[in-house]
Protein backbone atom coordinates (compact mmCIF):
# COMPACT_ATOMS: atom_id res chain seq x y z
CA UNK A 1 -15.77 -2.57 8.94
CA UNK A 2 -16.38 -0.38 11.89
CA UNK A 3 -14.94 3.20 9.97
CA UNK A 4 -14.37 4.63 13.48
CA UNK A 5 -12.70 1.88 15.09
CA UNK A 6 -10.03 1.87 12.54
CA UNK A 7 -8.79 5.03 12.66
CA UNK A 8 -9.06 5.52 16.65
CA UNK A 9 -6.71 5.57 19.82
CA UNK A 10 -6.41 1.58 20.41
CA UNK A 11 -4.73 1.18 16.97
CA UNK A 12 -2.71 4.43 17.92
CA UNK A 13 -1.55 2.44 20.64
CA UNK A 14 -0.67 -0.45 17.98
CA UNK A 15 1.19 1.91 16.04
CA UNK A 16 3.50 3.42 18.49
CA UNK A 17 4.42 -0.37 19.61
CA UNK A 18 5.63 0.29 16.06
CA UNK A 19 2.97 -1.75 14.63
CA UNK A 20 2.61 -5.17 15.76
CA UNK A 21 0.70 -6.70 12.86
CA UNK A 22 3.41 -5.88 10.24
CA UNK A 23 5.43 -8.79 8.81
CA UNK A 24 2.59 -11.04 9.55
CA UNK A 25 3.33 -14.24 6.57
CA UNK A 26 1.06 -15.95 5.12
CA UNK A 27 1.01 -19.58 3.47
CA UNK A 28 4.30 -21.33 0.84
CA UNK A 29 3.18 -20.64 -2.29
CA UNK A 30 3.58 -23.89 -4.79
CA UNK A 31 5.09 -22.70 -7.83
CA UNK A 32 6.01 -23.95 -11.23
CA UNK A 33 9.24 -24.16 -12.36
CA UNK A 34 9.37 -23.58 -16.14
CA UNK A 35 10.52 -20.43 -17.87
CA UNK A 36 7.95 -17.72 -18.74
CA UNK A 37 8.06 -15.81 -22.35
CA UNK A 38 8.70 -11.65 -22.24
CA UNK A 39 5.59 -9.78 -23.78
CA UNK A 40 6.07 -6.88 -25.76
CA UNK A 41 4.92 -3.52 -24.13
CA UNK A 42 2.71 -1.43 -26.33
CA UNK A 43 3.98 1.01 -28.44
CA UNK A 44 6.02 3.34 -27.29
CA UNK A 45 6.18 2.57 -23.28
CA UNK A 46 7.28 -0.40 -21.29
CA UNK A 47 5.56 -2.31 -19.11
CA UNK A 48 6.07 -0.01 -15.72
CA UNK A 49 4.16 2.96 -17.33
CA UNK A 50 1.30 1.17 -18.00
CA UNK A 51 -1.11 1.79 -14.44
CA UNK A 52 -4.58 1.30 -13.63
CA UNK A 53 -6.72 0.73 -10.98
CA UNK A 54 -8.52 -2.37 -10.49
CA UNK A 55 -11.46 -4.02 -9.57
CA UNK A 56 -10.64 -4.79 -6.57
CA UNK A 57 -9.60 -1.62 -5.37
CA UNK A 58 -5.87 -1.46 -6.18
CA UNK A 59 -3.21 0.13 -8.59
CA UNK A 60 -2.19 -2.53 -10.99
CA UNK A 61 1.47 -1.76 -12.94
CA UNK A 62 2.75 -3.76 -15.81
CA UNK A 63 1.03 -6.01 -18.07
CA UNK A 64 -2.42 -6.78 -17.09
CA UNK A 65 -2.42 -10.26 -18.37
CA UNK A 66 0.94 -11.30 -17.16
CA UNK A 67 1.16 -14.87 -16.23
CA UNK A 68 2.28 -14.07 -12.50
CA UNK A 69 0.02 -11.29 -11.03
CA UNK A 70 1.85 -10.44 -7.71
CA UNK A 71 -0.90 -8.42 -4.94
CA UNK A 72 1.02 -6.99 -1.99
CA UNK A 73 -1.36 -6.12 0.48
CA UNK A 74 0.38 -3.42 2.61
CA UNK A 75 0.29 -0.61 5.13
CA UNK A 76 1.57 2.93 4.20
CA UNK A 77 3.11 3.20 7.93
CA UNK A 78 4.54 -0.48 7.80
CA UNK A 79 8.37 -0.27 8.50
CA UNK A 80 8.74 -3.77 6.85
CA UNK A 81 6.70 -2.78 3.68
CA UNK A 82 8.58 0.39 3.81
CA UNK A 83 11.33 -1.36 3.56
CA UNK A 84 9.95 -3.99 0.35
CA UNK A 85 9.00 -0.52 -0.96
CA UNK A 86 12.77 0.89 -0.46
CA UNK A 87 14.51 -2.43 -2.19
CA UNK A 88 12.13 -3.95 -4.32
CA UNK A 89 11.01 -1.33 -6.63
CA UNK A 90 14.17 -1.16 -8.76
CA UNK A 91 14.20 -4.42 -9.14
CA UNK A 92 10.89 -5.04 -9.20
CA UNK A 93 10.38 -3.45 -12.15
CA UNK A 94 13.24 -3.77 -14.34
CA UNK A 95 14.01 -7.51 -13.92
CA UNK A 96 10.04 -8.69 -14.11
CA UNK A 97 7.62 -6.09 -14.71
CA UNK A 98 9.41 -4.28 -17.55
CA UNK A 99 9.49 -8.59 -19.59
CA UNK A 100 5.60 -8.17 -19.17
CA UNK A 101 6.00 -11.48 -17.38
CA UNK A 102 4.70 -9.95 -14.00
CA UNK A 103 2.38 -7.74 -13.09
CA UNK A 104 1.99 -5.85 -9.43
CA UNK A 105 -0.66 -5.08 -7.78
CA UNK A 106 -0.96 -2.80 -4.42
CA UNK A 107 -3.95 -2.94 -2.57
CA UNK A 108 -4.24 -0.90 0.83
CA UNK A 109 -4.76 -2.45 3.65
CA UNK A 110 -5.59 -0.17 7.29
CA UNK A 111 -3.79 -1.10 10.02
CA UNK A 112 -2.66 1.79 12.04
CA UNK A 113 -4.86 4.61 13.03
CA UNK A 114 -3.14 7.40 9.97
CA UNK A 115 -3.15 4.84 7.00
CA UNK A 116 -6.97 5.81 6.30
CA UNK A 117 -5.73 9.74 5.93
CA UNK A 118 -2.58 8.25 4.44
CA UNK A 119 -3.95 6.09 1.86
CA UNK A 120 -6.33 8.76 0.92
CA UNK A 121 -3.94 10.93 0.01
CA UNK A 122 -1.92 8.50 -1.85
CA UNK A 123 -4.51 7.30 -4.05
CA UNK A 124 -6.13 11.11 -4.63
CA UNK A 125 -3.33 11.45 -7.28
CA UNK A 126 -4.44 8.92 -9.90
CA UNK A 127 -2.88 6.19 -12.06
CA UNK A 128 0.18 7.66 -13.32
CA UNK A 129 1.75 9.00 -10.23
CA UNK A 130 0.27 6.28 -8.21
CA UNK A 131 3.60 4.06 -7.82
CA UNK A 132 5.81 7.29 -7.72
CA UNK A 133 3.74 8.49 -4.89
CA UNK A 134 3.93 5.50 -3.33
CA UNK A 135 8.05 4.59 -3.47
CA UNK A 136 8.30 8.23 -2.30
CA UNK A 137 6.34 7.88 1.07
CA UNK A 138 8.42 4.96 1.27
CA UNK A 139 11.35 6.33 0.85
CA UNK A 140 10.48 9.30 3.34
CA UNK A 141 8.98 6.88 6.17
CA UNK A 142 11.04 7.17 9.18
CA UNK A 143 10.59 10.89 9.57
CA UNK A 144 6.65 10.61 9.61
CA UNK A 145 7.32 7.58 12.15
CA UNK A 146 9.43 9.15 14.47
CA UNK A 147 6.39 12.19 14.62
CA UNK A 148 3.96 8.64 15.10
CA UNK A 149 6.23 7.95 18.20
CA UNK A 150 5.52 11.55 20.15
CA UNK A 151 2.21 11.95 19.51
CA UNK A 152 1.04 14.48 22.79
CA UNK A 153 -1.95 12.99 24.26
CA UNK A 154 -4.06 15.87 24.23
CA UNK A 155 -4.35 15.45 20.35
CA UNK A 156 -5.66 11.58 20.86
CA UNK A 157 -8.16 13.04 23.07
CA UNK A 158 -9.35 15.36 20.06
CA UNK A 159 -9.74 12.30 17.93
CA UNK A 160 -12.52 11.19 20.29
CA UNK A 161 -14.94 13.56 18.71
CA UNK A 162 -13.95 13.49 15.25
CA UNK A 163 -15.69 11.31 12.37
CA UNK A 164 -13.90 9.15 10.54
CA UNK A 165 -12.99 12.19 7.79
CA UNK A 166 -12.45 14.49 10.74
CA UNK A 167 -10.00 11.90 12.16
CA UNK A 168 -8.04 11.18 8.86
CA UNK A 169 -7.51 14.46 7.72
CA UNK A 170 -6.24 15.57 11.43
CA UNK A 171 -3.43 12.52 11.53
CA UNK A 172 -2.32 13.58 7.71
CA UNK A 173 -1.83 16.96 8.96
CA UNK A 174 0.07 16.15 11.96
CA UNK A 175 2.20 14.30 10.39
CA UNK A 176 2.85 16.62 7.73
CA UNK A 177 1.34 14.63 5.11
CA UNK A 178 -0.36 17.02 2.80
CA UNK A 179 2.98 19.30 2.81
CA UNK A 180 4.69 16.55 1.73
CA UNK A 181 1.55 16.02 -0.98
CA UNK A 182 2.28 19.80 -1.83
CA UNK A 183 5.47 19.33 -2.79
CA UNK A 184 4.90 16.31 -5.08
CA UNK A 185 2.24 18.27 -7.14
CA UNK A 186 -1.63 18.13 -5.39
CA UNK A 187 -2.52 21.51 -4.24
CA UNK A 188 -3.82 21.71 -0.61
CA UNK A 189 -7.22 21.94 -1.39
CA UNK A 190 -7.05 19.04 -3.73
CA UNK A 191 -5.81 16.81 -0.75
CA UNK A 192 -8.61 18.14 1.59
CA UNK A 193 -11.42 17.13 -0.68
CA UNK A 194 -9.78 13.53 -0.95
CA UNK A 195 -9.88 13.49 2.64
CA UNK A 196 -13.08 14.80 2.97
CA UNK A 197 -14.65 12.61 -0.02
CA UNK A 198 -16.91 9.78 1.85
CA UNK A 199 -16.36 7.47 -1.00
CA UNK A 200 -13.18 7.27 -1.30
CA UNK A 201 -13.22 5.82 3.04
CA UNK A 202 -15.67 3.80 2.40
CA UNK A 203 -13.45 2.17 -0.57
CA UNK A 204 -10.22 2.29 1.75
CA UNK A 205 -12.49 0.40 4.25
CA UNK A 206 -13.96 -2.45 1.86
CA UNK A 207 -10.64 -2.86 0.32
CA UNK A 208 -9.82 -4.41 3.78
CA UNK A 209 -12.74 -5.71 4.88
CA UNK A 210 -12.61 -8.25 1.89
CA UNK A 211 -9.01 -9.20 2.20
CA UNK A 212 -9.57 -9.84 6.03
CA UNK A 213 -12.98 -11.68 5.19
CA UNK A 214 -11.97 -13.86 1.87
CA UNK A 215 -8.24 -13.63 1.34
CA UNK A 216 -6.94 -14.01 4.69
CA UNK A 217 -5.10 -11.01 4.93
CA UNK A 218 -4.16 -10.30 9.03
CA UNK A 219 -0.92 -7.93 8.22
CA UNK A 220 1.58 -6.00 6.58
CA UNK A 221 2.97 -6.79 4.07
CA UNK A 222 0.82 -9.59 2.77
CA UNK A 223 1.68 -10.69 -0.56
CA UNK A 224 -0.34 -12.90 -2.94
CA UNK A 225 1.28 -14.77 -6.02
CA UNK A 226 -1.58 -15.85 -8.30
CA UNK A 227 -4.03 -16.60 -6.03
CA UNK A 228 -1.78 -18.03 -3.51
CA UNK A 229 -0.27 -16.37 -0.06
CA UNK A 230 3.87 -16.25 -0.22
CA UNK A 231 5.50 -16.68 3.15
CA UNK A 232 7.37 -13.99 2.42
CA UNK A 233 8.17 -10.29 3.95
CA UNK A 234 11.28 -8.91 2.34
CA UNK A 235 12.23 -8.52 -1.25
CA UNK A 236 14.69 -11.76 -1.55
CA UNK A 237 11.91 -13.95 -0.84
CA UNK A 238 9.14 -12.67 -3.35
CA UNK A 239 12.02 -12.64 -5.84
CA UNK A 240 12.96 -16.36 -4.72
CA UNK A 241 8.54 -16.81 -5.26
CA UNK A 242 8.77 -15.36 -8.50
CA UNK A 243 11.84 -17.05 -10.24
CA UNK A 244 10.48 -20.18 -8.79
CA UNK A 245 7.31 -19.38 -10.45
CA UNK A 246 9.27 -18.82 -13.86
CA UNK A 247 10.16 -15.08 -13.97
């Protein structure tokens, strides 16, 4: 993946036509319809505390042999996955997650030109706060969109000349992402070495590279239901997936 391309001005202009590859389905996932058995938590937690990342680059919650593994492949500046994020997680977690009969998985994917300096950010915390982190920048979308929609141009301009790191760390602070970081317990200096931390773009970048390449991921939200793409965008209809699956 060309690391400059994807955080420069064309998919600015993507993002202020408020991000015209979100709620982009994918394929009807063929379920089956018998009844799954709950799986004790270990001892001492349920199912929703228990995080870690994966192999492929994601933050896994719940059981991590769960008979329906659930991968959401979504954008951090997504108004549809913000709203998934918004409705879902409640019941998310304490209908399926929580019976150890579902795991979820959430996998960046970069879309818009902040989600590199975004995503950073939200994965410099760790495993634990991971899913908090994430519900919260949900939660507080629309005021770091309506910032996205007045962006002066003079500031796209200074992107020009900017590395990839450069780039990401500018759009996080315009936004006001790393006071809103601050506030949720990563000091500022913490959040500037994520963003200034090579690896962690290059991850960001491969993460959707390969979903592009071998899952056929081409928007936000994407979500994948053991193996297989779910036509699906919205909360009611990866619930409908899942009880259909046996949840």
């Amino acid at each position: 993946m060309n690391l400059r391309l994807a955080a420069s001005t064309p998919l600015l202009a993507c993002a202020l036509a408020m991000l015209a590859a979100c709620g982009d389905g994918g394929s009807t996932n063929t379920a089956a319809p018998n009844s799954i058995a709950a799986a004790p938590a270990p001892a001492g937690q349920d199912w929703t505390q228990v995080v870690s990342k994966t192999a492929d680059g994601g933050y896994l919650m719940g059981n991590p042999n769960a008979p329906l593994k659930l991968v959401e492949y979504g954008s951090r500046t997504c108004p549809t996955c913000g709203n998934f994020g918004r409705t879902a997680t409640q019941p998310l977690e304490e209908n399926y997650i929580k019976t150890g009969k579902v795991s979820f998985e959430f996998r960046d994917f970069l879309v818009h030109a902040p989600d590199l300096g975004v995503a950073t950010l939200g994965r410099c915390v760790g495993e634990a706060p991971f899913f908090p982190v994430l519900h919260q920048m949900f939660v507080d979308q629309d005021q770091f969109l309506q910032k996205l929609e007045s962006v002066p141009a003079d500031f796209q301009q200074r992107l020009q000349g900017m590395s990839p790191a450069q780039q990401a760390t500018a759009w996080v602070e315009h936004l006001g992402y790393i006071d809103f970081m601050k506030q949720r317990g990563l000091t500022e200096a913490q959040a500037r070495q994520c963003l200034s931390d090579g690896s962690r773009i290059e991850e960001l970048a491969k993460i959707s590279e390969v979903a592009m390449r071998d899952k056929d991921v081409t928007g936000t939200p994407t979500f994948i239901l053991n193996g297989e793409k779910l036509d699906a965008a919205s909360w009611p209809q990866v619930e409908q997936a899942l009880k259909a699956a046996g949840a």
